[in-house]
C-alpha atoms as a PDB file:
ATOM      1  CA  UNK A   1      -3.290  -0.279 -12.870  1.00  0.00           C
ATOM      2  CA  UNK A   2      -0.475  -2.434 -10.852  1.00  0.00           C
ATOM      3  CA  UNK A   3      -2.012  -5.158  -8.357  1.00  0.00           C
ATOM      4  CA  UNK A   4       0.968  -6.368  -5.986  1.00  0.00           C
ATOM      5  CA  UNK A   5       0.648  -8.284  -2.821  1.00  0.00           C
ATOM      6  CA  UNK A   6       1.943  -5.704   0.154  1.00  0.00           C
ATOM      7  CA  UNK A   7       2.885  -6.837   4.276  1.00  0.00           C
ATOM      8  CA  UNK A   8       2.165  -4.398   6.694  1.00  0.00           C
ATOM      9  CA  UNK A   9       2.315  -6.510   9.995  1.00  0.00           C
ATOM     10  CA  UNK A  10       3.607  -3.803  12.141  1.00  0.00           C
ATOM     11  CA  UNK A  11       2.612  -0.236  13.184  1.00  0.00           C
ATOM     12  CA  UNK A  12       5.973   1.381  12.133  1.00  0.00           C
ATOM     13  CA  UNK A  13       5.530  -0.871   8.710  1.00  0.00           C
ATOM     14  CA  UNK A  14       2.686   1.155   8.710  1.00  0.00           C
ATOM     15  CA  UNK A  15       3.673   4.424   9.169  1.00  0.00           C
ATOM     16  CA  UNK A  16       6.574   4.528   7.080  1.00  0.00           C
ATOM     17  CA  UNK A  17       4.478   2.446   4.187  1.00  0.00           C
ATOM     18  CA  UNK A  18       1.811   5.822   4.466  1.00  0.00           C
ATOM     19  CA  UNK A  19       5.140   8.190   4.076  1.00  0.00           C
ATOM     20  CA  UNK A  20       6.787   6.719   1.574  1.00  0.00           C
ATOM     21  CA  UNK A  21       3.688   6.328  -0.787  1.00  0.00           C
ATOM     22  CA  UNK A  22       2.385   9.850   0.114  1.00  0.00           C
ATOM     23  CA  UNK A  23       4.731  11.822  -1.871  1.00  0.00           C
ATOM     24  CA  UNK A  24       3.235  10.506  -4.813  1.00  0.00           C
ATOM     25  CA  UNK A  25       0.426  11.750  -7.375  1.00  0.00           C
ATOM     26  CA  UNK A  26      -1.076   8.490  -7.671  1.00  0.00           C
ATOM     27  CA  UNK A  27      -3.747   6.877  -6.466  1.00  0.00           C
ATOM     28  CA  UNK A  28      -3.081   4.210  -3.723  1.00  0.00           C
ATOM     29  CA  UNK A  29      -6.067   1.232  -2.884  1.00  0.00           C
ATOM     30  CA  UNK A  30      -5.841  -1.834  -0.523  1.00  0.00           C
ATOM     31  CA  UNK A  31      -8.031  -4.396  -0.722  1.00  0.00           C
ATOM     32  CA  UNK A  32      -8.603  -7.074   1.509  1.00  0.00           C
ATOM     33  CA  UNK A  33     -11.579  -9.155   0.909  1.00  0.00           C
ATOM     34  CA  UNK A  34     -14.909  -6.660  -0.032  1.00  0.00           C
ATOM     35  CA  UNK A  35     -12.778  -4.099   1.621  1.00  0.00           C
ATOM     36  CA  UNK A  36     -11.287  -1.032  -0.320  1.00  0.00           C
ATOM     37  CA  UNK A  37      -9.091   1.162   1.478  1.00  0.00           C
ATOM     38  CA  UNK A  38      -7.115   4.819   0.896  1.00  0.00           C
ATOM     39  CA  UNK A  39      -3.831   3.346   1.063  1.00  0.00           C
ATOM     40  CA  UNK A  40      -2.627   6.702   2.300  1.00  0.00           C
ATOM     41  CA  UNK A  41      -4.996   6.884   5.433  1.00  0.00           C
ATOM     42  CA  UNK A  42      -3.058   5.288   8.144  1.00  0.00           C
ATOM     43  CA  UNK A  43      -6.446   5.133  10.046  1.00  0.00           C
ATOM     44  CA  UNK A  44      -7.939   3.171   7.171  1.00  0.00           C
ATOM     45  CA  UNK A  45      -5.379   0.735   7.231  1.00  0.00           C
ATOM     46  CA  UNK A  46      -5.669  -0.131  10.978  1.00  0.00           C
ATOM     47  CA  UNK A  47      -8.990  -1.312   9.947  1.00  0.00           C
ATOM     48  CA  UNK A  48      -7.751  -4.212   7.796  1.00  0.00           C
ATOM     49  CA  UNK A  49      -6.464  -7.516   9.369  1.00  0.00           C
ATOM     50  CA  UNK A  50      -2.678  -6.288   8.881  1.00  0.00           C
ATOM     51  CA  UNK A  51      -1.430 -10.116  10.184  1.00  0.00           C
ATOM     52  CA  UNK A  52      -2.014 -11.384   6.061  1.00  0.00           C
ATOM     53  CA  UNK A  53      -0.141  -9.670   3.188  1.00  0.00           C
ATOM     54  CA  UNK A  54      -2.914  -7.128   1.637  1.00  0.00           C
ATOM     55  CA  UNK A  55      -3.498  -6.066  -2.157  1.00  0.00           C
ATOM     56  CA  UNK A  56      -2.186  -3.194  -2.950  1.00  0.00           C
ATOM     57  CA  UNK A  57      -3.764  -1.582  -6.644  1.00  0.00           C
ATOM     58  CA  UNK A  58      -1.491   1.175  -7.484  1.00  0.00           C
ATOM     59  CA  UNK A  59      -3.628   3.735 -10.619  1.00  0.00           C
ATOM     60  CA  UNK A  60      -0.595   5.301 -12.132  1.00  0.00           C
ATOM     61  CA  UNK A  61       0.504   6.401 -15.873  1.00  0.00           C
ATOM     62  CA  UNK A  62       4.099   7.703 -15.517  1.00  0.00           C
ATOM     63  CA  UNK A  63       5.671   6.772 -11.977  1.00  0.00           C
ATOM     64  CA  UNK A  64       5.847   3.111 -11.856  1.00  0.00           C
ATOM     65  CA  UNK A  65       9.338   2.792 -11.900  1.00  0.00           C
ATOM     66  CA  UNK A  66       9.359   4.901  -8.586  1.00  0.00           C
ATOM     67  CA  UNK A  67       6.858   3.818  -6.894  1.00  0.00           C
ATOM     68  CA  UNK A  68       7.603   0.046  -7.240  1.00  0.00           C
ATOM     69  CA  UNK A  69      11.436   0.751  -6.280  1.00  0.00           C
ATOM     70  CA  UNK A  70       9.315   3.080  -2.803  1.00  0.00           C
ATOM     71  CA  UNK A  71       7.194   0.064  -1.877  1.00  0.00           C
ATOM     72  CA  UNK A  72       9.769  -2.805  -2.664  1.00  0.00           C
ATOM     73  CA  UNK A  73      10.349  -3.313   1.162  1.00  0.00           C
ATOM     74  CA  UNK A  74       7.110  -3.890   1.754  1.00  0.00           C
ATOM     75  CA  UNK A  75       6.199  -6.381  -1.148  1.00  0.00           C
ATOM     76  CA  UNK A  76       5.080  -9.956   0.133  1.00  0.00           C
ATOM     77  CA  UNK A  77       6.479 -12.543  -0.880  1.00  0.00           C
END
């Protein structure tokens, strides 16, 4: 499992975060406090306070290379 800090402080963030991460055969969490969310439901992520960078846990065993290079635009800093 990969644990990287994600920002998502805008609804088209957002929406291209969900379409860029969909494509893959991974499994995709967010959690924000006792919160864990389906990092590919766009609804799920409206729930979370999107203002603060988010946790993103990432359960892969062969794409990391691609999915890390997908979701570098949205990494916190």
């Amino acid at each position: 499992m990969l644990a990287v800090k994600i920002s998502l402080n805008s609804i088209d963030k957002v929406k291209s975060f969900v379409n860029d991460i969909s494509g893959f055969n991974a499994e995709f969490d967010l959690v924000s406090g006792r919160y864990v969310i389906d990092a590919k439901s766009i609804m799920g992520i409206f729930s979370l306070d999107i203002s603060k960078p988010i946790e993103l846990h990432i359960h892969t065993e062969n794409e990391e290379e691609d999915i890390m290079a997908a979701i570098k635009p949205y990494l916190a800093e």
